[in-house]
N, C-alpha and C. Protein backbone atom coordinates (compact mmCIF):
# COMPACT_ATOMS: atom_id res chain seq x y z
N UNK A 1 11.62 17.98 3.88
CA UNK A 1 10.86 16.74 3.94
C UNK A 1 11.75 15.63 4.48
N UNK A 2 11.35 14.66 5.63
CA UNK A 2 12.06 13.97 6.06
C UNK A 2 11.69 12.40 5.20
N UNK A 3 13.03 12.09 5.25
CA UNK A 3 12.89 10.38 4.40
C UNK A 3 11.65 9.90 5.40
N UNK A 4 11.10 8.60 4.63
CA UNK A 4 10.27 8.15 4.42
C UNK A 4 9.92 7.53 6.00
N UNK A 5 11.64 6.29 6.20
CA UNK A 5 11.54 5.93 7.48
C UNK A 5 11.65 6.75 8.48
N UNK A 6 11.67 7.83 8.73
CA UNK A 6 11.69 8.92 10.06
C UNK A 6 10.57 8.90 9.96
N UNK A 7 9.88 9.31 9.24
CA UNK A 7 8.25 10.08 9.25
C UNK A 7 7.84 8.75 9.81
N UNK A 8 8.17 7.52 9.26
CA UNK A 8 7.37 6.31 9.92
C UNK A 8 7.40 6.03 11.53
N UNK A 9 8.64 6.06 11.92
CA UNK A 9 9.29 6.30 12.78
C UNK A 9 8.41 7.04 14.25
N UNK A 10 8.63 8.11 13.56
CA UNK A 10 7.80 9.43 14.25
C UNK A 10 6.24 9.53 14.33
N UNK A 11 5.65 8.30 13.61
CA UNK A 11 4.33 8.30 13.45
C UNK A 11 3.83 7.49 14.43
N UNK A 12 4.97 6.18 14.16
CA UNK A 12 4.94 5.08 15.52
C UNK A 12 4.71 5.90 16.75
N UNK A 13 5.76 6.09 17.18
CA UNK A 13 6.14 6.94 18.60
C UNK A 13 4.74 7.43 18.66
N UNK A 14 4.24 8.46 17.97
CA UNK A 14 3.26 9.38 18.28
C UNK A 14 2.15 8.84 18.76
N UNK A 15 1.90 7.66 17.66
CA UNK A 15 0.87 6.62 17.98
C UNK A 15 0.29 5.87 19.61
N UNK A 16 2.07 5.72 19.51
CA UNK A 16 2.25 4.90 21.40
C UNK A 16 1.78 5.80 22.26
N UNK A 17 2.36 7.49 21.94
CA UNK A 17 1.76 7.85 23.21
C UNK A 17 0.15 8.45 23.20
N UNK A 18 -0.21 8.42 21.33
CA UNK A 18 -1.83 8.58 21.84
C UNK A 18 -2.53 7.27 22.33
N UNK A 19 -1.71 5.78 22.20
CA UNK A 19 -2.37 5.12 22.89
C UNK A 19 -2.06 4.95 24.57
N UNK A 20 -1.28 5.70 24.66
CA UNK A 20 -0.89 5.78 26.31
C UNK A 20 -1.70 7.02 26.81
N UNK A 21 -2.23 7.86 26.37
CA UNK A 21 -3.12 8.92 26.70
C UNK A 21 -4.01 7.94 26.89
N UNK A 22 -4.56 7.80 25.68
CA UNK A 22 -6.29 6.90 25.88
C UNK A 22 -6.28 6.08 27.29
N UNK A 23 -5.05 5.30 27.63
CA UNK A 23 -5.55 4.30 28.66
C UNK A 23 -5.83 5.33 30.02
N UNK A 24 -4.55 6.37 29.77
CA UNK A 24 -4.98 7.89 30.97
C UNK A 24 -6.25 8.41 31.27
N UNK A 25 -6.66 8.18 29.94
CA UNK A 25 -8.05 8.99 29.91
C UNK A 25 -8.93 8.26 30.46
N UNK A 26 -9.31 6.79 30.42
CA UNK A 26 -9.93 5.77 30.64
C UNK A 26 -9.71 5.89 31.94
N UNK A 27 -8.75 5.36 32.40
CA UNK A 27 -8.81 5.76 34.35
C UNK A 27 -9.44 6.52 34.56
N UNK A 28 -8.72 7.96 33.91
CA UNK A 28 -9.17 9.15 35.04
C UNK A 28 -10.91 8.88 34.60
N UNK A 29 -11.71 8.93 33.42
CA UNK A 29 -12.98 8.92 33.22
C UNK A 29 -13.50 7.72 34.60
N UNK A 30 -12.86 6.75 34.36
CA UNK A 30 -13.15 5.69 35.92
C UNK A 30 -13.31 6.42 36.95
N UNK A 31 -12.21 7.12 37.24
CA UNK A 31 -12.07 7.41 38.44
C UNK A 31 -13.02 8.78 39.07
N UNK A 32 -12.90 9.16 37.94
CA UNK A 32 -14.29 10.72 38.00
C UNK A 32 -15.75 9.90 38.06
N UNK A 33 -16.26 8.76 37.71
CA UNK A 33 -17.00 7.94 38.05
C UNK A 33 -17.48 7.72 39.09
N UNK A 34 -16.13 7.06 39.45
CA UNK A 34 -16.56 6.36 40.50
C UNK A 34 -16.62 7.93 41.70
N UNK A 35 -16.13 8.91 41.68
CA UNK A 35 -16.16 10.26 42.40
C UNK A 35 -17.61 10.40 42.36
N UNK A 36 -18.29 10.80 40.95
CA UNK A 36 -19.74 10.80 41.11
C UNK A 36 -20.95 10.01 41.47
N UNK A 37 -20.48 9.04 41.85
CA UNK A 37 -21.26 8.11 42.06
C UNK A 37 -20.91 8.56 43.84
N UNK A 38 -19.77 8.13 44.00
CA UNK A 38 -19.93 8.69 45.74
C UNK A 38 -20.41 9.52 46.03
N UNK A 39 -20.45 10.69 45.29
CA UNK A 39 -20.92 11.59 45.67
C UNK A 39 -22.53 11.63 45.44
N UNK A 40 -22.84 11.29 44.67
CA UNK A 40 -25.00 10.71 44.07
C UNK A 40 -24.75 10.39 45.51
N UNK A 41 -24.34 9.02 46.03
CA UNK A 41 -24.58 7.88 47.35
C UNK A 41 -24.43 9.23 48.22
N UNK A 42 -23.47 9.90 48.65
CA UNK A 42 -23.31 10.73 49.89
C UNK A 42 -24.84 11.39 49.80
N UNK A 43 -24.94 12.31 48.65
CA UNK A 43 -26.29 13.41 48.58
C UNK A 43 -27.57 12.31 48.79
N UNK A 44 -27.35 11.29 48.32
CA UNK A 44 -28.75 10.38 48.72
C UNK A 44 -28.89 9.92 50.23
N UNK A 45 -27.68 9.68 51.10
CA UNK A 45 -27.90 8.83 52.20
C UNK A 45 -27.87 10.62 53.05
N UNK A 46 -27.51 11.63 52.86
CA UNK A 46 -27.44 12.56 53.21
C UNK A 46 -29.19 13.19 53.46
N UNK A 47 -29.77 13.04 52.35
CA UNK A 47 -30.91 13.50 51.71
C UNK A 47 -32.14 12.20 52.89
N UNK A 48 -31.67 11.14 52.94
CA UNK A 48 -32.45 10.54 53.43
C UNK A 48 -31.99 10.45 55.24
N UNK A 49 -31.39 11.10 55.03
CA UNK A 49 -30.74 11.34 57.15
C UNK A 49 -31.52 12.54 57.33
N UNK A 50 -31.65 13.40 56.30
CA UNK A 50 -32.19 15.11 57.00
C UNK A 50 -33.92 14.87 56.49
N UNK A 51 -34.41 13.52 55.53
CA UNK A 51 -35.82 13.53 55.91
C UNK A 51 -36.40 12.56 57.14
N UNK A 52 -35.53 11.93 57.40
CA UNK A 52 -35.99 10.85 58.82
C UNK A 52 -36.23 11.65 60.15
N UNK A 53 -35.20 12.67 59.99
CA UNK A 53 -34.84 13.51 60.75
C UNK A 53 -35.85 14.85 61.19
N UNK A 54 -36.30 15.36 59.91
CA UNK A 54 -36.75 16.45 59.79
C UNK A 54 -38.30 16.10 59.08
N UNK A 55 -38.57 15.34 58.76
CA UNK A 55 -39.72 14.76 57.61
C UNK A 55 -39.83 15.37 56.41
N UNK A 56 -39.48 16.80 56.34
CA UNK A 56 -39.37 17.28 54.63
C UNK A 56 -37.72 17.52 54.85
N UNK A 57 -37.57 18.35 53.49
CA UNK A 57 -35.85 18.87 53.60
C UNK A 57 -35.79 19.96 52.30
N UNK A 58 -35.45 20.72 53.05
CA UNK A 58 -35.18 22.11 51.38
C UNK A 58 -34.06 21.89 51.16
N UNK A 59 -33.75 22.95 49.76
CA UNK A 59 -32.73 22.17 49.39
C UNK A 59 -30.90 22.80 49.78
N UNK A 60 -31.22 23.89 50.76
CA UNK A 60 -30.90 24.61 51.84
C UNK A 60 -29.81 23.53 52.38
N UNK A 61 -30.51 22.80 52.69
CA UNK A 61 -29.69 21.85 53.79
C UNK A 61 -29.32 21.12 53.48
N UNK A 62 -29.43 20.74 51.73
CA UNK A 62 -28.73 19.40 51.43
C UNK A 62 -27.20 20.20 50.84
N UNK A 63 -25.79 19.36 51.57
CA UNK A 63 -24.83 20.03 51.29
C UNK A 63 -23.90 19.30 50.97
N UNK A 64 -23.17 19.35 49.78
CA UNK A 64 -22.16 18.18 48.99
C UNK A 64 -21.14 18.68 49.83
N UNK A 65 -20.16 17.25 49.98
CA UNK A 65 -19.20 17.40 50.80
C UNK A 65 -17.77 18.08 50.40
N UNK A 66 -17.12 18.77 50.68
CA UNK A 66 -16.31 20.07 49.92
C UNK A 66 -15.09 18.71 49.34
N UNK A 67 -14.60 17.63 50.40
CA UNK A 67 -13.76 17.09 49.85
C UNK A 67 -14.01 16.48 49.08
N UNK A 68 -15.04 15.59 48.51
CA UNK A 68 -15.55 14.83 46.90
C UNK A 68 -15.34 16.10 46.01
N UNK A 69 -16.36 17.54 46.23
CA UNK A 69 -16.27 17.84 45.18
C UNK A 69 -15.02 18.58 44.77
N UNK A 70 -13.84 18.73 45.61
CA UNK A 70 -12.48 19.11 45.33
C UNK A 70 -11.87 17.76 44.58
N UNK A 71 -12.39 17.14 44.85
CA UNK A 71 -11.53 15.29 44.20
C UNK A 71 -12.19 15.33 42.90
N UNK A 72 -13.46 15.97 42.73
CA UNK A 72 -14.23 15.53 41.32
C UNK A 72 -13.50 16.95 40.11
N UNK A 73 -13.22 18.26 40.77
CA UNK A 73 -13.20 19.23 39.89
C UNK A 73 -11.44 19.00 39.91
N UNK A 74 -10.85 18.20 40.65
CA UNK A 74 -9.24 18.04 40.03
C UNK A 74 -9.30 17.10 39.11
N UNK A 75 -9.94 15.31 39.18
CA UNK A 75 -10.51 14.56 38.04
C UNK A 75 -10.77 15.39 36.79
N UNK A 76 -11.78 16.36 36.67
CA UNK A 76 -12.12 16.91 35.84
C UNK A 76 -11.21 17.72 35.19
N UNK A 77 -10.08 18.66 35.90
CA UNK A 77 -9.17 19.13 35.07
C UNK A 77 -8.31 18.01 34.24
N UNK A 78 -7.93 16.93 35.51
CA UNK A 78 -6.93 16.10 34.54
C UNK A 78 -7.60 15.57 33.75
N UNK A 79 -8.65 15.55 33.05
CA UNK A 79 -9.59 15.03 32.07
C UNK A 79 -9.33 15.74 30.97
N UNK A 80 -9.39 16.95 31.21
CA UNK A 80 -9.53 18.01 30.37
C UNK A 80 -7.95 17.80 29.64
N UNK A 81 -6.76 18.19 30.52
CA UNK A 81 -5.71 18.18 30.33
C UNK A 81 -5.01 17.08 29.58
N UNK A 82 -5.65 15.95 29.81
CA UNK A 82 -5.11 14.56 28.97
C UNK A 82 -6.05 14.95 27.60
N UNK A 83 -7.25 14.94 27.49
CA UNK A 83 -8.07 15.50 26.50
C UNK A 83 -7.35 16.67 25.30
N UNK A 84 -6.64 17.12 26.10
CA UNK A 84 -5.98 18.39 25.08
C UNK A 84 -4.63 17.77 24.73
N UNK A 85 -3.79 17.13 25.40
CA UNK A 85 -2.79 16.49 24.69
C UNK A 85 -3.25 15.47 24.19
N UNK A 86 -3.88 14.74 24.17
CA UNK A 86 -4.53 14.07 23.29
C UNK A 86 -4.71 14.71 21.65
N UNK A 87 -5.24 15.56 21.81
CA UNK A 87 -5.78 16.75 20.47
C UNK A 87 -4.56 17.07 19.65
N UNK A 88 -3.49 16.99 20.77
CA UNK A 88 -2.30 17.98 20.27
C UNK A 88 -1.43 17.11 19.73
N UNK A 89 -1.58 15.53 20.40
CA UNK A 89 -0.75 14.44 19.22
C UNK A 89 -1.64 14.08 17.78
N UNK A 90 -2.61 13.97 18.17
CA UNK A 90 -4.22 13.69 16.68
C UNK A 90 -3.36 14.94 15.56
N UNK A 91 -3.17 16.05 16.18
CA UNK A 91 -2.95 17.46 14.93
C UNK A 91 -1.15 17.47 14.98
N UNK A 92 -0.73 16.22 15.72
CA UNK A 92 0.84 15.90 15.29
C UNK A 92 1.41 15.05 14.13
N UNK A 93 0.34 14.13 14.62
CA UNK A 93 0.09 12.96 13.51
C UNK A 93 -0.26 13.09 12.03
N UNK A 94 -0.90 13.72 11.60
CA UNK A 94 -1.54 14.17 10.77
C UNK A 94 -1.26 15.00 9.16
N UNK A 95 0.10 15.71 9.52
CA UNK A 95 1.08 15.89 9.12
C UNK A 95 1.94 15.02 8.63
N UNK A 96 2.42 13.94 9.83
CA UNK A 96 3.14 12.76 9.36
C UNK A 96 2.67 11.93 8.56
N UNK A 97 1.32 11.76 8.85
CA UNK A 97 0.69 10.61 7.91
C UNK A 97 0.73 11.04 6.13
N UNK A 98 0.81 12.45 6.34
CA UNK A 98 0.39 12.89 4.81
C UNK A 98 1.42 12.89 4.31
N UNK A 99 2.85 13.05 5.53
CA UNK A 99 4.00 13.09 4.59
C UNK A 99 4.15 11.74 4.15
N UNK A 100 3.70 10.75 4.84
CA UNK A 100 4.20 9.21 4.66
C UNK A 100 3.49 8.62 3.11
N UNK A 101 2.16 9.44 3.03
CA UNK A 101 1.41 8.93 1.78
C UNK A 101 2.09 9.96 0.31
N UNK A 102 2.18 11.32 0.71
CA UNK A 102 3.44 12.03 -0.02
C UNK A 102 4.54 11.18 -0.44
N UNK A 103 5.17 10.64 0.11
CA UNK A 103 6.47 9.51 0.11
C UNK A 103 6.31 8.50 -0.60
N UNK A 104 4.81 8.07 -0.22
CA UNK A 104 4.60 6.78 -0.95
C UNK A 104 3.86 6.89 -2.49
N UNK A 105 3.53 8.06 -2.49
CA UNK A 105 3.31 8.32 -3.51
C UNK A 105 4.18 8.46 -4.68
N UNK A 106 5.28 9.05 -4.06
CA UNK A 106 6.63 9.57 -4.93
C UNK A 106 7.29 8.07 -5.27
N UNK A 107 7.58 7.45 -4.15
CA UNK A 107 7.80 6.18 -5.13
C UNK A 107 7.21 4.86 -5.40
N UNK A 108 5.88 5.13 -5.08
CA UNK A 108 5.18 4.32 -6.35
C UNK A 108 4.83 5.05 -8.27
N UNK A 109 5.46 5.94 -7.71
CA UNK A 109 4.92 7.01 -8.90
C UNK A 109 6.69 6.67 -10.14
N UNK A 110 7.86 6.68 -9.05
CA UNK A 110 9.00 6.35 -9.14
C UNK A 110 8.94 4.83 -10.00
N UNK A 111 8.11 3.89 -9.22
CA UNK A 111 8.67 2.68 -9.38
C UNK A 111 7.77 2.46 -10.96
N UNK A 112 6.50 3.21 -10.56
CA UNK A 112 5.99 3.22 -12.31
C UNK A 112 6.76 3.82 -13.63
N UNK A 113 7.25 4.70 -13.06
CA UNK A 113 7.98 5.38 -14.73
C UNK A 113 8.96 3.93 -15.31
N UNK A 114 10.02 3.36 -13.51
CA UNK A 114 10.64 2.42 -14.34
C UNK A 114 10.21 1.48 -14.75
N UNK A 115 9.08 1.03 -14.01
CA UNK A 115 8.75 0.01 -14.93
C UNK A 115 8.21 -0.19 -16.29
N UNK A 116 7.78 1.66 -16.63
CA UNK A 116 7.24 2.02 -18.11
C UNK A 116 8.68 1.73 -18.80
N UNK A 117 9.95 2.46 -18.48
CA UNK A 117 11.00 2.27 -19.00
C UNK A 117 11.32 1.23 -19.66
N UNK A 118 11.19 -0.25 -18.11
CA UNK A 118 11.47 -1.32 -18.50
C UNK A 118 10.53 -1.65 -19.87
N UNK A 119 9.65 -1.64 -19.72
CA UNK A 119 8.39 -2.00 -20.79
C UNK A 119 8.87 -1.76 -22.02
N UNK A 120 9.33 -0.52 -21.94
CA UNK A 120 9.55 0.63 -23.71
C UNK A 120 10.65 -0.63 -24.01
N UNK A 121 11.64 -0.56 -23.49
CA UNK A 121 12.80 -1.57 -23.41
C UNK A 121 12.36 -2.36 -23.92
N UNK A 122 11.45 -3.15 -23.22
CA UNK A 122 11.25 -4.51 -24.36
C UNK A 122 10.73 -4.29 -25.46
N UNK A 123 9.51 -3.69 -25.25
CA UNK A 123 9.20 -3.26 -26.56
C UNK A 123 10.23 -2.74 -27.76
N UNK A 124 11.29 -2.29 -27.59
CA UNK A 124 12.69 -2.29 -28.95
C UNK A 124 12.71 -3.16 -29.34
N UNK A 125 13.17 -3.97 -27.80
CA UNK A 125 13.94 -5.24 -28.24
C UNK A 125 13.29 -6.24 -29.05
N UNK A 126 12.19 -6.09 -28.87
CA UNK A 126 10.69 -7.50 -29.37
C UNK A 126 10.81 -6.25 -31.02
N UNK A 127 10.86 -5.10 -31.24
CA UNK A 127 10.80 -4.48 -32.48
C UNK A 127 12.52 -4.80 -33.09
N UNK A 128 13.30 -4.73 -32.47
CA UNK A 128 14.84 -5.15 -32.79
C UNK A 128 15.05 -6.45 -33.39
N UNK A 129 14.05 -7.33 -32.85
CA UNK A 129 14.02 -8.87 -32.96
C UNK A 129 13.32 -8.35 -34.27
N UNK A 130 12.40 -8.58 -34.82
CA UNK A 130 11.82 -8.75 -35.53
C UNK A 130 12.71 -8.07 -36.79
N UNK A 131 13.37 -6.98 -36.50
CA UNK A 131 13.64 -6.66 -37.61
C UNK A 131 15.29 -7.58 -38.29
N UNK A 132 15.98 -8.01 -36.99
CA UNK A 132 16.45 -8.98 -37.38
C UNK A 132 15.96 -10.19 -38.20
N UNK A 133 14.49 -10.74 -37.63
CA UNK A 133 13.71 -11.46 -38.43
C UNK A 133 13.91 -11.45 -39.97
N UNK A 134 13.81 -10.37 -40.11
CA UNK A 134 13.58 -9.56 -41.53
C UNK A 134 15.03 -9.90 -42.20
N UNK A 135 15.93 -9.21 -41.34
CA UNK A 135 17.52 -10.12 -42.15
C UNK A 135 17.82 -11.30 -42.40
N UNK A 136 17.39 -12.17 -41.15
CA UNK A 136 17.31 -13.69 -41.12
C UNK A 136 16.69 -14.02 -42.54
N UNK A 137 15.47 -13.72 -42.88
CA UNK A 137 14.82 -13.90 -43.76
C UNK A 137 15.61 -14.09 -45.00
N UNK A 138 16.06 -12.65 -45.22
CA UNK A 138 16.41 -12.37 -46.60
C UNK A 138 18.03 -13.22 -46.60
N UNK A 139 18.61 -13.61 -45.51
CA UNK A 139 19.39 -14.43 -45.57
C UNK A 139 19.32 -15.70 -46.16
N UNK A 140 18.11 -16.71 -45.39
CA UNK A 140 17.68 -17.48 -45.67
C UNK A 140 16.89 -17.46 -47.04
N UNK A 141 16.58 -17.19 -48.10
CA UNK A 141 16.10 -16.80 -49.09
C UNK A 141 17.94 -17.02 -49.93
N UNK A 142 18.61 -15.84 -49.94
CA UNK A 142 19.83 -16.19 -50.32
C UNK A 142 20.52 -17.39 -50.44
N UNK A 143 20.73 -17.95 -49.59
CA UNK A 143 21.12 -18.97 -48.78
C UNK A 143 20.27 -20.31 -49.83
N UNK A 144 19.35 -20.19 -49.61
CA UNK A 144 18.45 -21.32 -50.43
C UNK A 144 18.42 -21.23 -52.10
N UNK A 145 18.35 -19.86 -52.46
CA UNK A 145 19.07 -19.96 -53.53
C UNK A 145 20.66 -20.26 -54.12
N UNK A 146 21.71 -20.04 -53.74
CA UNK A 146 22.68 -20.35 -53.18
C UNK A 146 22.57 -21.88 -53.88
N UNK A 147 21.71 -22.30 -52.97
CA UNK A 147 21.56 -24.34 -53.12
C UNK A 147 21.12 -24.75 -53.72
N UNK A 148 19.94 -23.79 -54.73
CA UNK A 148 19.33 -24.26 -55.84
C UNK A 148 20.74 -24.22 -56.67
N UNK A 149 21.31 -23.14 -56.94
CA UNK A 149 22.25 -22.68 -58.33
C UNK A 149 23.15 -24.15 -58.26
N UNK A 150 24.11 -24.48 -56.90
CA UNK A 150 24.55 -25.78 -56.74
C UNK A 150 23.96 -27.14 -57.35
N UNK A 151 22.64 -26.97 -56.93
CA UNK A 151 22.11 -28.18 -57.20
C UNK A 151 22.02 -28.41 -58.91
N UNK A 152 21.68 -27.21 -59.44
CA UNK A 152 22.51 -27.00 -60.58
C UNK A 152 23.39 -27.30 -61.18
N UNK A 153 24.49 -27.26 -60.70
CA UNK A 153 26.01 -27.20 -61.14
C UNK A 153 25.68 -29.09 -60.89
N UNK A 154 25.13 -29.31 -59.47
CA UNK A 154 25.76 -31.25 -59.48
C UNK A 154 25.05 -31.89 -60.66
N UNK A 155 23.68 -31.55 -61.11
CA UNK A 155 23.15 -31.82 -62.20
C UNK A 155 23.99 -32.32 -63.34
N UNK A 156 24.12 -30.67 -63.82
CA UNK A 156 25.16 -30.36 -64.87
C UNK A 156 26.63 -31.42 -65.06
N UNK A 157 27.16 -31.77 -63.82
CA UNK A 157 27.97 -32.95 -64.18
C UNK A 157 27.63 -34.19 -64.02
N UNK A 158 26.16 -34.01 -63.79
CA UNK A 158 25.41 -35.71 -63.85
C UNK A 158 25.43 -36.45 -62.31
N UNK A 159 25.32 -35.69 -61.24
CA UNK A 159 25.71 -36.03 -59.97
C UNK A 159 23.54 -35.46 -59.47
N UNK A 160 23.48 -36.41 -58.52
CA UNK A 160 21.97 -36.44 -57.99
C UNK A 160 22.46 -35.07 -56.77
N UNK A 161 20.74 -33.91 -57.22
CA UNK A 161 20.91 -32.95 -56.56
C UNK A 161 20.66 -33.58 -54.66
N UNK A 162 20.82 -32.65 -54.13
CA UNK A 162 20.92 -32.68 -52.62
C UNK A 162 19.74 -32.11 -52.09
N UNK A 163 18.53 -32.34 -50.94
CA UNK A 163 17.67 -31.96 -50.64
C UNK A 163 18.13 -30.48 -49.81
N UNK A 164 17.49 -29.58 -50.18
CA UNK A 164 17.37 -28.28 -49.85
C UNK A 164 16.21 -27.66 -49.28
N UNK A 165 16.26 -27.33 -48.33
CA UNK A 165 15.40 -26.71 -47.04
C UNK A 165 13.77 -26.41 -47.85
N UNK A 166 12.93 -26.56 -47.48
CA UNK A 166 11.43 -25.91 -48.03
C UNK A 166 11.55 -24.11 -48.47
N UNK A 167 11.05 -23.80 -49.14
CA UNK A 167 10.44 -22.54 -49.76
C UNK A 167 9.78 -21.96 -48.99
N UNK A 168 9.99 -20.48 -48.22
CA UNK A 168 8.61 -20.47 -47.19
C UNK A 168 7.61 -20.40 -47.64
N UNK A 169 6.21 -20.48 -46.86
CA UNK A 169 4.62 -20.31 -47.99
C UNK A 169 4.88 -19.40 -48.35
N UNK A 170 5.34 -17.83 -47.55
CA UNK A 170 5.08 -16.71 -47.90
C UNK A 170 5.89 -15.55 -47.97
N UNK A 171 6.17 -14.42 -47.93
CA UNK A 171 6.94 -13.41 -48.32
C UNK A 171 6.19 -12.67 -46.77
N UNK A 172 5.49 -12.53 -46.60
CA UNK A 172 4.57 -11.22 -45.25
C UNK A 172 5.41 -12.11 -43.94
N UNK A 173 6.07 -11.03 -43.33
CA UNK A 173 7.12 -11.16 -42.27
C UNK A 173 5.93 -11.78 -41.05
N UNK A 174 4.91 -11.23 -40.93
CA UNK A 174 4.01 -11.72 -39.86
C UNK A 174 3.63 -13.07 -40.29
N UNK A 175 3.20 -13.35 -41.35
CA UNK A 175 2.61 -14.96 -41.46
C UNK A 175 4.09 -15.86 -41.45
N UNK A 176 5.05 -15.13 -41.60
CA UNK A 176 6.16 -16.48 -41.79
C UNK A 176 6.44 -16.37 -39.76
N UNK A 177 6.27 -15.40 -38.93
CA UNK A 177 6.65 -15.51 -37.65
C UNK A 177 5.46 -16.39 -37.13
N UNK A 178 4.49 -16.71 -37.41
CA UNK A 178 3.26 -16.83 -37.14
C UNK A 178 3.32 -18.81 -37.06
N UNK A 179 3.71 -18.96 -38.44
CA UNK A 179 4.33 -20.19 -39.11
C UNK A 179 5.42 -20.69 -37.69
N UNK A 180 6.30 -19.86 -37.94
CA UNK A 180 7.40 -20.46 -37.24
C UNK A 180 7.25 -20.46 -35.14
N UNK A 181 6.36 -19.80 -35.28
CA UNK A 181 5.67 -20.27 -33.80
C UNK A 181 4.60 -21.12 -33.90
N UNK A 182 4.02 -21.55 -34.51
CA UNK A 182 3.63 -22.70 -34.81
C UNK A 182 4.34 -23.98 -34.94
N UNK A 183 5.08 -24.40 -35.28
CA UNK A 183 6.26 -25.30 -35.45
C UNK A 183 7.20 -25.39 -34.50
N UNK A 184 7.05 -24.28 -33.83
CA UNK A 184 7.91 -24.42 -32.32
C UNK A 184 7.36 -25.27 -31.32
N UNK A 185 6.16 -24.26 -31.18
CA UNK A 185 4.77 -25.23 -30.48
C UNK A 185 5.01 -26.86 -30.82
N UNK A 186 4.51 -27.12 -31.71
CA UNK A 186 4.33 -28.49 -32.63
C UNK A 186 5.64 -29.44 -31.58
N UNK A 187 6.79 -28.54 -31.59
CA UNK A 187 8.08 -29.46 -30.91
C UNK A 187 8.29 -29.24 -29.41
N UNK A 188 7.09 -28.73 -28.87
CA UNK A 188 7.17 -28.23 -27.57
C UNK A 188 8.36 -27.48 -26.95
N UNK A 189 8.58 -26.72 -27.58
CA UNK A 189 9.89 -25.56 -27.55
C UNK A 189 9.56 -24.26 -27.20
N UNK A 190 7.86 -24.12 -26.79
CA UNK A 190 7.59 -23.04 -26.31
C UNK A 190 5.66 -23.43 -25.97
């Protein structure tokens, strides 16, 4: 299997010369045209010389001229002949094209797994976070108790306690993340 850009490559090229056939073909179809048409005009002005002449005419005597129709049946081969290479780049092409969608298939098919990869990836990390959440938490919980027991102790020697952080509403890891994106919001921080 050839890489991706050859096959493209090779598809181009192929392309150019089925469009360089076609314009071949187009002449010569012109030119075999315009052959038959001279030749209709010859058999008509022919046809009307042998009735002026003769007053009827069989068809005996009406006689196409050997050099048109040698000019029309070589037209006609090279017709044929551009016609078949023609055929023979169409069933060249064809191949290439499938390898090119083969190719492109493989790596769009490629670029999906990584980007599933990437995805799974975050997805840890957004599950990694959270479970840090969960430590943060129980930190903060510590931590605040911690400041109650203090606030305690300044009591105890008659000293005014110190304001200490709020209590969260709740204990459920989702309503306290829920909370705290809320309050982010609120400070336009997200």
């Amino acid at each position: 299997m050839m890489p991706a850009a050859a096959a493209v490559e090779q598809l181009a090229k192929l392309l150019a010369d089925e469009a360089r056939l076609d314009g071949r073909i187009r002449d010569t179809e012109t030119a075999l045209s315009r052959i038959k048409k001279q030749i209709s005009e010859s058999l008509v002005q022919r046809y009307a010389n042998l009735v002026q002449r003769y007053g009827t005419v069989s068809e005996e005597k009406i006689e196409m001229p050997e050099d048109l129709m040698k000019q029309e049946q070589s037209y006609e081969r090279l017709l044929h002949a551009l016609q078949e290479m023609k055929d023979e780049i169409v069933r060249q092409i064809r191949p290439v094209e499938e390898q090119i969608v083969r190719s492109s298939l493989d790596q769009l098919r490629q670029s999906f797994e990584h980007e599933s990869q990437r995805l799974s990836k975050c997805l840890e990390e957004i599950d990694h976070k959270l479970v840090d959440c969960r430590t943060y938490l129980e930190e903060y919980e510590r931590a605040r108790s911690t400041l109650h027991d203090l606030n305690e102790q300044l009591l105890g020697f008659g000293g005014e306690p110190l304001p200490v952080a709020d209590h969260l509403p709740s204990h459920d890891l989702g309503e306290i993340i829920k909370n705290r994106v809320e309050h982010l919001k609120s400070q336009g921080k997200i």
